[in-house]
C-alpha atoms as a PDB file:
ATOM      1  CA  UNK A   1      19.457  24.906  20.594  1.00  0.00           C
ATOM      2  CA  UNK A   2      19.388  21.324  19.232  1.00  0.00           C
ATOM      3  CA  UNK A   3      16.000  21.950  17.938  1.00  0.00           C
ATOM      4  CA  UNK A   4      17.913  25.033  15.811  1.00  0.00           C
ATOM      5  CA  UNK A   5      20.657  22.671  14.736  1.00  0.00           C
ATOM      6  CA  UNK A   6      18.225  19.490  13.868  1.00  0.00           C
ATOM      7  CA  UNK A   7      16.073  21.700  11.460  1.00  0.00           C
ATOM      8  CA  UNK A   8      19.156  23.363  10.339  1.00  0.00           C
ATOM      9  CA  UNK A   9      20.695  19.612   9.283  1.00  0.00           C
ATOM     10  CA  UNK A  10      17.316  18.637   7.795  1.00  0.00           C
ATOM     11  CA  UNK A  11      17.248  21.581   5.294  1.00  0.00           C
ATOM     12  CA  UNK A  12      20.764  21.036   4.184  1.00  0.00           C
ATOM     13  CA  UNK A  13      19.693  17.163   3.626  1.00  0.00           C
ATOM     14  CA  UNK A  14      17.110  18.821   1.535  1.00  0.00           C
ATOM     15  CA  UNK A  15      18.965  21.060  -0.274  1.00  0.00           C
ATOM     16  CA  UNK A  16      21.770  18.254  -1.226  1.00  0.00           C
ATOM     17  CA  UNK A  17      18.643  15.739  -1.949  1.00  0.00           C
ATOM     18  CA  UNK A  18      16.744  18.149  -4.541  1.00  0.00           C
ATOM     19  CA  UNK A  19      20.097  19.019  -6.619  1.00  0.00           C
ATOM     20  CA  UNK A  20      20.463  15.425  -6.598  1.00  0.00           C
ATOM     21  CA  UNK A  21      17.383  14.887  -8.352  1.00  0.00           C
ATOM     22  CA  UNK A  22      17.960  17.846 -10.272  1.00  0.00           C
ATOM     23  CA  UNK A  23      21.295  16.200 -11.776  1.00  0.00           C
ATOM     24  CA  UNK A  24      19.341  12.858 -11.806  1.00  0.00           C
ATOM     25  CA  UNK A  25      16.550  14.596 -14.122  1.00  0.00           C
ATOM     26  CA  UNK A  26      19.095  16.373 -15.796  1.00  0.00           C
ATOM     27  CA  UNK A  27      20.974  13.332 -17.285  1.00  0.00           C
ATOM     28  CA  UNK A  28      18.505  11.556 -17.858  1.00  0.00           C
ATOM     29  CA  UNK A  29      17.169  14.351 -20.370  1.00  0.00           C
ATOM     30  CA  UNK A  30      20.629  14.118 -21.831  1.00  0.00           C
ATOM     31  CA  UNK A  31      20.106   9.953 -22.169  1.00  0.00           C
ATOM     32  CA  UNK A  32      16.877  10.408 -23.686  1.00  0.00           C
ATOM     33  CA  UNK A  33      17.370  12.983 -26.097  1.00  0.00           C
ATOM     34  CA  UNK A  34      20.804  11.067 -27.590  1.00  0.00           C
ATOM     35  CA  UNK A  35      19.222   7.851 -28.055  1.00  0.00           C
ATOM     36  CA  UNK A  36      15.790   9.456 -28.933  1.00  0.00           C
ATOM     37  CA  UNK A  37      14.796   7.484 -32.415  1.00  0.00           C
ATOM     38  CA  UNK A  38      13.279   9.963 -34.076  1.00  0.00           C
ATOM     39  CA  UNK A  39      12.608   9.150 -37.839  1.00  0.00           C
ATOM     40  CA  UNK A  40      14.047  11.385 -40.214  1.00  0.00           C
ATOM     41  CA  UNK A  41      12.538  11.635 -44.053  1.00  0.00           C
END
């Protein structure tokens, strides 16, 4: 039973971790593209 509730714990770590770095990725594609210099003619 604790082996249950130890893999159980590590795949909601996972889950949370991942839409972390999803959010992290995320903003950072916000950052980039607002401050992108792109040279207009």
């Amino acid at each position: 039973m604790k082996k249950l509730l130890l893999v159980a714990a590590a795949a909601v770590v996972a889950v949370v971790a991942k839409k972390r770095v999803d959010a992290s990725k995320h903003e950072q594609a916000l950052w980039q593209e607002a401050t992108d210099s792109v040279l207009k003619s």
